[in-house]
Protein backbone atom coordinates (compact mmCIF):
# COMPACT_ATOMS: atom_id res chain seq x y z
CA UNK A 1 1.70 18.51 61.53
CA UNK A 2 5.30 17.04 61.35
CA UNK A 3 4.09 13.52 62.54
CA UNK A 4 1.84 14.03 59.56
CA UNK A 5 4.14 14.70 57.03
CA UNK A 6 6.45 12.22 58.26
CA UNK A 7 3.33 9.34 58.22
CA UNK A 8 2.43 10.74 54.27
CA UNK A 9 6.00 10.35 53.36
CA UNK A 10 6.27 7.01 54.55
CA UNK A 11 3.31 5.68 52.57
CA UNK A 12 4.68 7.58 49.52
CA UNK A 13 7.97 5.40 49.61
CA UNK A 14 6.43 2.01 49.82
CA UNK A 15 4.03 2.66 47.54
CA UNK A 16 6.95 3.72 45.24
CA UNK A 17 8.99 0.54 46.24
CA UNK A 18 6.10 -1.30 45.27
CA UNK A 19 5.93 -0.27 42.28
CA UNK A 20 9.65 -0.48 40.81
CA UNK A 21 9.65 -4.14 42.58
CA UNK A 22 6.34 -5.26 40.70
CA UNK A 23 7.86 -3.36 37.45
CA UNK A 24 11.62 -5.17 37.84
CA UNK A 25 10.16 -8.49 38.21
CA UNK A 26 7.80 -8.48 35.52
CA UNK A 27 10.61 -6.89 33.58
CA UNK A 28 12.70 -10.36 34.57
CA UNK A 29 9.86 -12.45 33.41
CA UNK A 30 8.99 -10.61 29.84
CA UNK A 31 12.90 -10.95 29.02
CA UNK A 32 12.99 -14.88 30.18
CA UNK A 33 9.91 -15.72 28.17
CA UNK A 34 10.75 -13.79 25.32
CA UNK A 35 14.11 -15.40 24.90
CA UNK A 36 13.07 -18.96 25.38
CA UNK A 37 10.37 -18.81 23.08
CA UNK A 38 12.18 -17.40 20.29
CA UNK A 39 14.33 -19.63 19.65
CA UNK A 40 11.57 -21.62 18.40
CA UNK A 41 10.57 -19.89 15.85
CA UNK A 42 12.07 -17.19 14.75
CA UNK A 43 8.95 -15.77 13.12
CA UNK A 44 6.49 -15.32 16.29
CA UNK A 45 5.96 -12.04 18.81
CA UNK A 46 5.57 -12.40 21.68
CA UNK A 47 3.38 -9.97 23.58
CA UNK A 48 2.27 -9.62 26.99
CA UNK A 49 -0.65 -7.11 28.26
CA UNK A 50 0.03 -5.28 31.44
CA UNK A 51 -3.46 -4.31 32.39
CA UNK A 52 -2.05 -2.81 35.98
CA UNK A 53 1.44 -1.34 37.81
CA UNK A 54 0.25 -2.19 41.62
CA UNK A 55 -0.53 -5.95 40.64
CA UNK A 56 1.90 -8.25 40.07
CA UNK A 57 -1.33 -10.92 39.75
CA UNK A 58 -2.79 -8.30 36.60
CA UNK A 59 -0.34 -9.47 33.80
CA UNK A 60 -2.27 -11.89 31.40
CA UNK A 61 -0.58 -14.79 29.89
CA UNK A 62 1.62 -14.58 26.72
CA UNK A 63 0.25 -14.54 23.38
CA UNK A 64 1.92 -15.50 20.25
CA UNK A 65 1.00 -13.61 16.78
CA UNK A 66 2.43 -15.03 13.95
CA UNK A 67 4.12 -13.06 11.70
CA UNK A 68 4.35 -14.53 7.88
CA UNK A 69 7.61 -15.58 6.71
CA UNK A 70 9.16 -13.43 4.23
CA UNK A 71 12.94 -12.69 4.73
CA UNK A 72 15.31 -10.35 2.86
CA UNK A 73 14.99 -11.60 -0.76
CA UNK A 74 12.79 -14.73 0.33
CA UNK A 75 9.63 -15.13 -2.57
CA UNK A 76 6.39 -14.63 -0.29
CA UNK A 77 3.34 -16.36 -1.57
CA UNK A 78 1.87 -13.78 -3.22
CA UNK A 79 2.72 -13.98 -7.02
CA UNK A 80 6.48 -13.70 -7.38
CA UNK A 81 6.75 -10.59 -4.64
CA UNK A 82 9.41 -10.22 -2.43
CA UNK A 83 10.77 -8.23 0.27
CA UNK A 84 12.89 -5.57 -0.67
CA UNK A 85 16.13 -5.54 1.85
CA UNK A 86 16.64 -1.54 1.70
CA UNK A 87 13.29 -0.44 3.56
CA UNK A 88 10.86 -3.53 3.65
CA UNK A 89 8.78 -2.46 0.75
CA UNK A 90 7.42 -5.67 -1.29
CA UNK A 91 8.67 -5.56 -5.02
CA UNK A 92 7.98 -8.00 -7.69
CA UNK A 93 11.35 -10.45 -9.07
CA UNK A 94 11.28 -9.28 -12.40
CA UNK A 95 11.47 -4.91 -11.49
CA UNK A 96 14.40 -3.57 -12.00
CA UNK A 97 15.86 -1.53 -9.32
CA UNK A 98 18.62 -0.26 -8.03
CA UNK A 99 20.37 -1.64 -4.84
CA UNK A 100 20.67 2.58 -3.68
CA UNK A 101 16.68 2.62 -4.05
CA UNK A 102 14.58 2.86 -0.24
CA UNK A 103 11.28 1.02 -0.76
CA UNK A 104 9.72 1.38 2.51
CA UNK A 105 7.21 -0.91 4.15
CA UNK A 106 4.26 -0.64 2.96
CA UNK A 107 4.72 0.05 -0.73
CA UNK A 108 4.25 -2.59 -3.85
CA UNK A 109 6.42 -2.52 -7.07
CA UNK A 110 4.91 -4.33 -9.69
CA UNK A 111 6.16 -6.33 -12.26
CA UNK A 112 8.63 -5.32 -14.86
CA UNK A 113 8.85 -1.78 -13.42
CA UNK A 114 12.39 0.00 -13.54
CA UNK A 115 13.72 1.87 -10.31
CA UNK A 116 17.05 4.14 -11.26
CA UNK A 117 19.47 4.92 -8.60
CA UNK A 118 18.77 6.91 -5.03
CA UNK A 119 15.15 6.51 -5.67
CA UNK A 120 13.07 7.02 -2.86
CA UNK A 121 9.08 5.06 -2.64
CA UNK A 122 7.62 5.81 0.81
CA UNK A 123 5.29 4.12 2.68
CA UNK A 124 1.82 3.30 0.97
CA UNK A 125 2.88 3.71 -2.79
CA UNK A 126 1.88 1.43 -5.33
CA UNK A 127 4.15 1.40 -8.59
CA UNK A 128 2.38 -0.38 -11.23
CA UNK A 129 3.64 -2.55 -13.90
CA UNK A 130 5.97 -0.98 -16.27
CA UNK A 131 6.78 2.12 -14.74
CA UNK A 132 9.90 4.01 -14.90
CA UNK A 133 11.12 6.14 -11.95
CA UNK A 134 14.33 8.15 -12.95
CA UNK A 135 17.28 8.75 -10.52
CA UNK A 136 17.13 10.41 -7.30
CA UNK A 137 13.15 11.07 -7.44
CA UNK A 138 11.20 10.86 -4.03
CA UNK A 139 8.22 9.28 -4.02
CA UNK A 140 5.43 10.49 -1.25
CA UNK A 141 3.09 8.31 1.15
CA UNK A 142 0.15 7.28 -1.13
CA UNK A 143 1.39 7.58 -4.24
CA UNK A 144 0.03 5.70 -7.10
CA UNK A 145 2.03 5.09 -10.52
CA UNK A 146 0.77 3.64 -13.70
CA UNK A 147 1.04 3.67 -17.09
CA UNK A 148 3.26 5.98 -16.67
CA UNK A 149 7.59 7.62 -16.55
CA UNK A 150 8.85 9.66 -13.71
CA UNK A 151 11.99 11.82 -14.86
CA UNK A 152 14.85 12.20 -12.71
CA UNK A 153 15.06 14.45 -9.46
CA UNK A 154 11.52 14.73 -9.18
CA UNK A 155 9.36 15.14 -6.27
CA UNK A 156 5.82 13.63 -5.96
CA UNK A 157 3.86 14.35 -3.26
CA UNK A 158 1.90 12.44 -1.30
CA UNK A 159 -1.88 11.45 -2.42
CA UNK A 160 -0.56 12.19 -5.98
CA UNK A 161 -2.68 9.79 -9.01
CA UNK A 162 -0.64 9.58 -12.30
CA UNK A 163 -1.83 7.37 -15.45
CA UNK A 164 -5.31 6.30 -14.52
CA UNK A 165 -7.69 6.80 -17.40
CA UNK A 166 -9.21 9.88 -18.53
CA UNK A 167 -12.14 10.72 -18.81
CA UNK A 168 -13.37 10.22 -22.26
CA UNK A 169 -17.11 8.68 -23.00
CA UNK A 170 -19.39 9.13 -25.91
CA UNK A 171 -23.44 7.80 -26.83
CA UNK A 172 -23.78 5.59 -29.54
CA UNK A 173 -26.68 5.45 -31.87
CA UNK A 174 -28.49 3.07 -29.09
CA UNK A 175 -28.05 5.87 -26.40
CA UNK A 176 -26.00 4.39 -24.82
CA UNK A 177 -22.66 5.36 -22.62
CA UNK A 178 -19.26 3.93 -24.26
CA UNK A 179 -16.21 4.97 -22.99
CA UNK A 180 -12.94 5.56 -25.08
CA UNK A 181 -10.48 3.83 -24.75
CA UNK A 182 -7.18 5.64 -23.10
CA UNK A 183 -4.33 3.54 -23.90
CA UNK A 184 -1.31 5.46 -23.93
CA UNK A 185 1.05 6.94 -20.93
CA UNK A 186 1.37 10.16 -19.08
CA UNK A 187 5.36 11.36 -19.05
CA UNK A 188 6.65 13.45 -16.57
CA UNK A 189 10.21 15.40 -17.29
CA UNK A 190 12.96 15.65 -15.35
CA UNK A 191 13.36 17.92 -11.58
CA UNK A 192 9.12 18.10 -11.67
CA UNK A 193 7.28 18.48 -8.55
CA UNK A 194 3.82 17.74 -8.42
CA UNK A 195 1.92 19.00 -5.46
CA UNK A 196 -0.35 16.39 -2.84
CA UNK A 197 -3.73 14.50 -4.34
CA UNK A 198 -2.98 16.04 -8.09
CA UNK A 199 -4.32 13.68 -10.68
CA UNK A 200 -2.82 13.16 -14.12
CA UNK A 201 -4.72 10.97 -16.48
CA UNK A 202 -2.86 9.04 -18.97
CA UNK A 203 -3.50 9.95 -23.10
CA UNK A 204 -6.00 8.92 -25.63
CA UNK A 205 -4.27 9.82 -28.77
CA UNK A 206 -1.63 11.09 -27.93
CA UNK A 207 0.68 11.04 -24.14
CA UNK A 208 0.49 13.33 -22.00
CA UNK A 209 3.34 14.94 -20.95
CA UNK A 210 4.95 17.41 -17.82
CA UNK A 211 8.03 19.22 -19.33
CA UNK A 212 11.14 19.67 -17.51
CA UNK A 213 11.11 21.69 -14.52
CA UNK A 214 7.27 22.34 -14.37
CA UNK A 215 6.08 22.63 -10.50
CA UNK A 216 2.43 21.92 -9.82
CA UNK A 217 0.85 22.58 -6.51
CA UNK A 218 -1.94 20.70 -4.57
CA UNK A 219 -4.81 19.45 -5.82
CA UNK A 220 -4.31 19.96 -9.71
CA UNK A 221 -6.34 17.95 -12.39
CA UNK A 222 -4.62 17.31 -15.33
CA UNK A 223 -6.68 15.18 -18.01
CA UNK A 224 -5.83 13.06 -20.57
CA UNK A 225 -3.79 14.08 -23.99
CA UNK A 226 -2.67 17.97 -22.06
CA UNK A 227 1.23 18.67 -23.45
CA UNK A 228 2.33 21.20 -20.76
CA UNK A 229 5.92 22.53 -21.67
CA UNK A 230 9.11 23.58 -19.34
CA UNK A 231 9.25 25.65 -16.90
CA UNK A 232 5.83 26.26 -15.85
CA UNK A 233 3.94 26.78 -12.99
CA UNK A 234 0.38 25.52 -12.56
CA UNK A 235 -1.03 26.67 -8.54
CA UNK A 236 -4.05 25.11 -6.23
CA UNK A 237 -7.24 23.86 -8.11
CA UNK A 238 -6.09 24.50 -11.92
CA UNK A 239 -8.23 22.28 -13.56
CA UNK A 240 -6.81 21.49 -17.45
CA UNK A 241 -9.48 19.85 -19.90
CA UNK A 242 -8.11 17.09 -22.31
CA UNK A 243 -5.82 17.79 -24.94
CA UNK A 244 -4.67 20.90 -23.72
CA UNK A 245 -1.18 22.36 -25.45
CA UNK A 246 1.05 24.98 -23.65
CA UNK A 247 4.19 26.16 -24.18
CA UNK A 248 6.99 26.88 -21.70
CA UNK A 249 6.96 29.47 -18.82
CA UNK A 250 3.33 29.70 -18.76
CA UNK A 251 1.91 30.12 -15.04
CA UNK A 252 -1.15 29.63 -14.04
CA UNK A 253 -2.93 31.05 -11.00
CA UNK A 254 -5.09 29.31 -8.77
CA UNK A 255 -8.16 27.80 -10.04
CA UNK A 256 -7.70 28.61 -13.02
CA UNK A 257 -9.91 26.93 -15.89
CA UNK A 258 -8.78 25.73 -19.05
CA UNK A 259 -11.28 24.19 -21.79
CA UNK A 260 -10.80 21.26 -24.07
CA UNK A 261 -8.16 21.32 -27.21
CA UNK A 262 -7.21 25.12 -26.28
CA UNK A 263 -2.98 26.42 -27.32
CA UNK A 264 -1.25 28.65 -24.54
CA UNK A 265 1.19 29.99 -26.48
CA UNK A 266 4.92 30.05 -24.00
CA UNK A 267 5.00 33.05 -21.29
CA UNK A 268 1.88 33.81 -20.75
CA UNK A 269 0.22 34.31 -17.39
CA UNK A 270 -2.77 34.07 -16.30
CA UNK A 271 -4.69 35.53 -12.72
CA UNK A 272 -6.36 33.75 -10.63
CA UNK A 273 -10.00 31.98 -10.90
CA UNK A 274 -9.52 33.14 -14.96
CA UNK A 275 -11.43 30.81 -17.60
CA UNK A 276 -9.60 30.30 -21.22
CA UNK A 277 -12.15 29.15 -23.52
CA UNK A 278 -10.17 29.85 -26.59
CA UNK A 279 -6.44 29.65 -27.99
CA UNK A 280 -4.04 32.69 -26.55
CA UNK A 281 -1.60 32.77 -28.76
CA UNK A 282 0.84 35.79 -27.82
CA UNK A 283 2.83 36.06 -24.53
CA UNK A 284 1.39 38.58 -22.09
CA UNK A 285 -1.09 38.63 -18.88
CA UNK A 286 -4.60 37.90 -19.45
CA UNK A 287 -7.28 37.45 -16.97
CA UNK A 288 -11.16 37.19 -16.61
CA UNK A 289 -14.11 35.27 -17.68
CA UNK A 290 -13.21 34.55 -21.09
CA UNK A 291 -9.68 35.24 -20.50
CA UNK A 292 -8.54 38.74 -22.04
CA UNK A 293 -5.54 40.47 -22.09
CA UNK A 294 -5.39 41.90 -18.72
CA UNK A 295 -5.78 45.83 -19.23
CA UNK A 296 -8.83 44.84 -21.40
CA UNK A 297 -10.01 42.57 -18.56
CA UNK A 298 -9.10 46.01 -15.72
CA UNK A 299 -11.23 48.03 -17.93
CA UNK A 300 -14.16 45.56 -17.61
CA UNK A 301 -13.94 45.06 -13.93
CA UNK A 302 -14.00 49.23 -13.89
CA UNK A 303 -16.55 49.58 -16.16
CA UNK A 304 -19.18 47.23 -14.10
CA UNK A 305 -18.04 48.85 -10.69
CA UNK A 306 -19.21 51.87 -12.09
CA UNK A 307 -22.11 50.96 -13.72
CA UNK A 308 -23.18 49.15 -10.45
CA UNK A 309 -22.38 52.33 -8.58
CA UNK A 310 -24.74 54.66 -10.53
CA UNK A 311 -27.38 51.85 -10.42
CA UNK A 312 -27.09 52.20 -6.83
């Protein structure tokens, strides 16, 4: 048993000494080809495949990707972009942004757009043309910005749409579809947060506009021409129709519906999965399908558990 152990163990070292002396030496000749090729152009990788350890005869030749050639504050062929030192991002010569700002790789700033201080775009984001991001606002992976103003200290989550067009379409006397035109902006206050893969169209007639301090959570459709005031709270799957008005400190529970050209008069609340269908124009609670004050909407939900008892 000893010699046995003693045999085993021996096999285990060299195999190990293999190993670090097939790893070393490739090591030796990654570093000596890496250096003397790069100083021919500075713009090439140079990768190598190990396809084995054991081997030393399994590593393939060297391969040279080239990379294009866009430097810190170098013009890349691509329509006046360039690449912004402070995170990689590409951003367009005539944006305005501040030298605090973090554009990561991977997002586009279009032209003209204006980036305040200690802005942060992540990865992904595009910020279209003319777009105004106040101070201090983070920007999430995905993001995309047009037609549009962030305020400062805002959050935007990632997946978040803000001034596309709304949906707005009517037939003609030929039958056939037409679609209004949505030309204005969508404003968002100052210290908002808007919650991952919400959608906020741009206005129609008039802009539509996040007051100060508002926090939205996931998923949240906001159409075109809505005026939501400060202060509010709008949870998962509200889904506003187009020119919506609400005052401040209204919350709204999740999934809550809300028809088209409908006041919310300030501090109201409404539960969960409730439907408004027509102005509410006193503070209060109100719940249901039509929305109703909320006592009136507890006496209906006891009424039809008792009817559907005696039924049964």
């Amino acid at each position: 048993m000893t010699v046995t152990l003693r045999k085993l163990a021996v096999k285990a070292l060299t195999a190990h000494s293999s190993i670090f002396s097939t790893t070393l030496s490739a090591h030796k000749l990654w570093t000596s080809s890496s250096s003397s090729s790069s100083s021919s152009s500075p713009h090439t990788v140079i990768a190598r495949h190990f396809s084995g350890i054991g081997n030393s005869s399994s590593i393939s030749p060297i391969r040279s990707i080239s990379m294009p050639d866009i430097g810190d504050g170098e013009v890349a062929n691509s329509g006046g972009f360039e690449k912004w030192s402070n995170g990689g991002g590409l951003v367009h010569e005539s944006a305005e942004i501040d030298s605090t700002t973090v554009v990561e790789i991977g997002a586009v700033v279009h032209s003209r757009s204006v980036l305040g201080p200690n802005v942060h775009v992540q990865s992904g984001v595009v910020v279209g043309p003319a777009v105004t991001i106040g101070q201090s606002s983070k920007i999430g992976y995905n993001v995309v910005l047009s037609n549009c103003s962030i305020g400062d200290s805002c959050v935007i989550y990632n997946g978040v749409c803000v001034g596309q067009d709304g949906f707005g379409f009517y037939v003609d006397e030929n039958g056939n579809m037409v679609k209004k035109p949505q030309m204005l902006y969508a404003r968002i206050g100052n210290h908002v947060e808007v919650g991952a893969n919400t959608c906020i169209d741009r206005g129609s007639w008039r802009d539509t506009v996040i007051g100060d301090y508002s926090k939205i959570d996931n998923l949240v459709q906001i159409a075109h021409n809505v005026v939501i005031g400060k202060y509010c709270i709008l949870c998962g799957q509200v889904g506003i129709a187009g020119s919506v008005t609400m005052g401040d400190y209204v919350t709204l529970g999740g999934r809550v519906a809300i028809r088209d050209h409908v006041f919310i008069a300030s501090k109201v609340r409404l539960a969960a999965l409730s439907s408004v269908t027509r102005d509410i124009k006193e503070p209060g609670d109100y719940g249901g399908f039509p929305a109703v004050p909320i006592h009136e909407w507890r006496r209906q939900v006891a009424s039809a558990t008792l009817l559907r008892k005696r039924n049964s």
